[in-house]
C-alpha atoms as a PDB file:
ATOM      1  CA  UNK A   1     140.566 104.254  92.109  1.00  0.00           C
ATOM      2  CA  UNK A   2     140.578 107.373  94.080  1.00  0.00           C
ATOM      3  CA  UNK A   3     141.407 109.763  90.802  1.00  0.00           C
ATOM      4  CA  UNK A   4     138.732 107.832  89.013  1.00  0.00           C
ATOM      5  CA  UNK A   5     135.952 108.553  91.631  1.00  0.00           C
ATOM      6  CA  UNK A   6     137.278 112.481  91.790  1.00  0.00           C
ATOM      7  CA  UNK A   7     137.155 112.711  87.921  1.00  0.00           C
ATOM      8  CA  UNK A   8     133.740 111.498  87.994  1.00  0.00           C
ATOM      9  CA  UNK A   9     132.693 114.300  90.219  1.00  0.00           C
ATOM     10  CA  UNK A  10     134.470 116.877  88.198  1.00  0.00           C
ATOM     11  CA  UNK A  11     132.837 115.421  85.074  1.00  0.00           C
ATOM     12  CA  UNK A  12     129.757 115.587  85.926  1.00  0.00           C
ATOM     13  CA  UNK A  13     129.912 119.158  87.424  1.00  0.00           C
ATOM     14  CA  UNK A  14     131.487 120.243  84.021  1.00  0.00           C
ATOM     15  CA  UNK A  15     128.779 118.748  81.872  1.00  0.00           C
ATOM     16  CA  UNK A  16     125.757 119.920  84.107  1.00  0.00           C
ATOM     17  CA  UNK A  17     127.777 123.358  84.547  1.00  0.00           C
ATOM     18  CA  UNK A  18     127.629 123.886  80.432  1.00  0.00           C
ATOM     19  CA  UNK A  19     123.930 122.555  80.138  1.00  0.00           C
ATOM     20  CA  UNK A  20     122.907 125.019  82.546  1.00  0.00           C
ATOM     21  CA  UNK A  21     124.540 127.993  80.993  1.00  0.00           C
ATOM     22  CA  UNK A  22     123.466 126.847  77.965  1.00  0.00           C
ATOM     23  CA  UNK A  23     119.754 127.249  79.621  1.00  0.00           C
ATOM     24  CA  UNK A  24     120.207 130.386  81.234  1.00  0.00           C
ATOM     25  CA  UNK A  25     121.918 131.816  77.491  1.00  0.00           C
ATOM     26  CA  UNK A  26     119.824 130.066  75.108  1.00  0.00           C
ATOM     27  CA  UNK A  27     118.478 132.218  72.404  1.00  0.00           C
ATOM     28  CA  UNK A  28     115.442 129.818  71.292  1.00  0.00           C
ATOM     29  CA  UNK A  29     114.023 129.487  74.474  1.00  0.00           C
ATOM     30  CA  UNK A  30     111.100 127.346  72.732  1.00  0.00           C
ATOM     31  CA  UNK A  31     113.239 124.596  72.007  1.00  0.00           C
ATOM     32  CA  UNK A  32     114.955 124.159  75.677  1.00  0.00           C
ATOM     33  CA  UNK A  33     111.646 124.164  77.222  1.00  0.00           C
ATOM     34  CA  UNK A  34     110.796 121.187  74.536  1.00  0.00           C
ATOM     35  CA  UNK A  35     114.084 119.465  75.481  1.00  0.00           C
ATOM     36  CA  UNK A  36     112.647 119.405  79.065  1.00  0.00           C
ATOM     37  CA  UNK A  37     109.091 119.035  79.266  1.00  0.00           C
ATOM     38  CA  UNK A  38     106.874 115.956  77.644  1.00  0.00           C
ATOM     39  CA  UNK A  39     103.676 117.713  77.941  1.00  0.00           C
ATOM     40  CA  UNK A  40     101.837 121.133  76.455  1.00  0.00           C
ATOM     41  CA  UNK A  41     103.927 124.080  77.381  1.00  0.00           C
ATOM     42  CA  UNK A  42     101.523 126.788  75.446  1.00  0.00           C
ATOM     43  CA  UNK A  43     101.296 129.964  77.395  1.00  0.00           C
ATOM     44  CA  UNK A  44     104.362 129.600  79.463  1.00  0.00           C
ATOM     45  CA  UNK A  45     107.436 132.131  80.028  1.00  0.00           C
ATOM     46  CA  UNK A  46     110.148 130.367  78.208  1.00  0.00           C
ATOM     47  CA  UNK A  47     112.805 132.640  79.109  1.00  0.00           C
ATOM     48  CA  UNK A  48     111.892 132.487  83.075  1.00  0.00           C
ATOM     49  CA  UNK A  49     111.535 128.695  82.749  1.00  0.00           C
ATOM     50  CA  UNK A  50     115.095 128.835  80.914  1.00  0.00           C
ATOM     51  CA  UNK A  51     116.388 130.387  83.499  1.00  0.00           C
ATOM     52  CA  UNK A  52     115.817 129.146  86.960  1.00  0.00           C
ATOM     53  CA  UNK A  53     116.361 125.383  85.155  1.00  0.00           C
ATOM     54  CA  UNK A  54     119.486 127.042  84.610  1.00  0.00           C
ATOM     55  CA  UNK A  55     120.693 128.118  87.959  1.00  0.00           C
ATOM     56  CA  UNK A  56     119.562 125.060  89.235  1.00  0.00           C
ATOM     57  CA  UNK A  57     121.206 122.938  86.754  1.00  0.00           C
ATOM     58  CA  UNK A  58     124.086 125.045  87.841  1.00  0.00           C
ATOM     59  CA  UNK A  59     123.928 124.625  91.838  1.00  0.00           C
ATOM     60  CA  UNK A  60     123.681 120.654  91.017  1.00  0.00           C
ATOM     61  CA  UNK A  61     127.134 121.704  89.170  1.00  0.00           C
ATOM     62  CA  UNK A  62     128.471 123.042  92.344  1.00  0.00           C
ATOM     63  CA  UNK A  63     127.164 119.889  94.440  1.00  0.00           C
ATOM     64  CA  UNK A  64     129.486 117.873  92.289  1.00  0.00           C
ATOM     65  CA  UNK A  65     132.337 119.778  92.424  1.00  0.00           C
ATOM     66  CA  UNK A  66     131.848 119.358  96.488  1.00  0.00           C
ATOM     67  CA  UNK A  67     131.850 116.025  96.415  1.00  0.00           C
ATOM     68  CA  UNK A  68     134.831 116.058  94.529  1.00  0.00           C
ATOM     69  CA  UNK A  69     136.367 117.741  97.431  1.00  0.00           C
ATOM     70  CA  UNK A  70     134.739 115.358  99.738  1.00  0.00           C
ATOM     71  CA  UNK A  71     136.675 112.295  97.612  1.00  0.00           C
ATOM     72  CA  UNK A  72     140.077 113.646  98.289  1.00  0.00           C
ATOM     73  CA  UNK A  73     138.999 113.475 102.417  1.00  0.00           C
ATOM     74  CA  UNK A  74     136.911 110.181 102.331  1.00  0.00           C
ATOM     75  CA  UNK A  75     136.878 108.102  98.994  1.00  0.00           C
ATOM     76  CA  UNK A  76     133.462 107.539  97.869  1.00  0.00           C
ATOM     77  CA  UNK A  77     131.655 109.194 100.227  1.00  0.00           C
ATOM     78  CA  UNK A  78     131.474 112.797  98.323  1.00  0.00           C
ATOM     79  CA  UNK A  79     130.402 110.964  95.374  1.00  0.00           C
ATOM     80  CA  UNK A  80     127.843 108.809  97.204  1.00  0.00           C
ATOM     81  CA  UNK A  81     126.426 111.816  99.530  1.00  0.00           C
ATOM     82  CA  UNK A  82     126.574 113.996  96.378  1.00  0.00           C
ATOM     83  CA  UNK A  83     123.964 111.793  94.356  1.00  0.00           C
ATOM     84  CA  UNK A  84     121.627 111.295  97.329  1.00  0.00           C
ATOM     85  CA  UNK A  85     121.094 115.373  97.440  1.00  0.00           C
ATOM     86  CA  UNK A  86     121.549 115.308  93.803  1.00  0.00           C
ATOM     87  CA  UNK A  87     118.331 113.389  93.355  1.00  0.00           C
ATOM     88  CA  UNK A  88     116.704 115.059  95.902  1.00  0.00           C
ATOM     89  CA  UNK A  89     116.675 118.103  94.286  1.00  0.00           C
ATOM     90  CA  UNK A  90     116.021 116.954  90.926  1.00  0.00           C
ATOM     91  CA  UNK A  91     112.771 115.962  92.272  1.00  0.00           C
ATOM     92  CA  UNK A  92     112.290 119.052  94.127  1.00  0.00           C
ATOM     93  CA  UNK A  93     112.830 120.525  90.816  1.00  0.00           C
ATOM     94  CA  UNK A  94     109.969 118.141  88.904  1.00  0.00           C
ATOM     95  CA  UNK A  95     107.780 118.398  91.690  1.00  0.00           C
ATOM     96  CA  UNK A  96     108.455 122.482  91.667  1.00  0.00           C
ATOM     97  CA  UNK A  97     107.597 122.834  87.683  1.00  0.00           C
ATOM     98  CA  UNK A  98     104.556 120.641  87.621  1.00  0.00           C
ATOM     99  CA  UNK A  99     102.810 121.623  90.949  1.00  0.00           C
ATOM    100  CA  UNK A 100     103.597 125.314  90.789  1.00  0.00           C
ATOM    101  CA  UNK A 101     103.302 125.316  86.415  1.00  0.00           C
ATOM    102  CA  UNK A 102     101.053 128.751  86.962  1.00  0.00           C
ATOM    103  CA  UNK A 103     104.235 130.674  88.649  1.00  0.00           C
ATOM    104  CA  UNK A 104     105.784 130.223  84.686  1.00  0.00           C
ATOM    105  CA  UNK A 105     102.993 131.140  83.072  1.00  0.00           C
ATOM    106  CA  UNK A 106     102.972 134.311  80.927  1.00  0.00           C
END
């Protein structure tokens, strides 16, 4: 159980590791910023918004490879303290691009 709880952390940091490089080195910039907002994103720096989604895709990477680290001490709580800050900042992040939508603004 423990190596399945420890590849689940490493998992996930490897998957959100690649989407955010692919953020920060996307060439159609357009497209990524469709992939993550619903709404009109007319008049908006792509490339910026690309970018710090990408480094913070990539910091939620890191989280993940700490509670990996975490597992190996105390199984399950890594994992568990890992998501709680993991959703946190997600919706930092949401709150961050829809309140402050005028900081990415060309």
């Amino acid at each position: 159980m423990k190596i399945i709880i420890i590849f689940i952390d490493l998992l996930m940091a490897t998957v959100l590791f690649f989407v955010g490089r692919f953020f920060i080195k996307s060439r159609n910039t357009e497209r990524s910023v469709l992939f993550l907002s619903l709404g009109d994103y007319t008049g908006l720096n792509t490339e910026k918004i690309c970018r710090v989604t990408g480094k913070r895709i990539k910091t939620w990477a890191m989280l993940f490879c700490l509670g990996g680290i975490i597992d190996f001490i105390k199984l399950g709580a890594g994992i568990i303290i890992v998501s709680v800050f993991f959703i946190i900042l997600l919706v930092f992040h949401l709150v961050d691009m829809t309140i402050n939508r005028d900081k990415y603004r060309v």
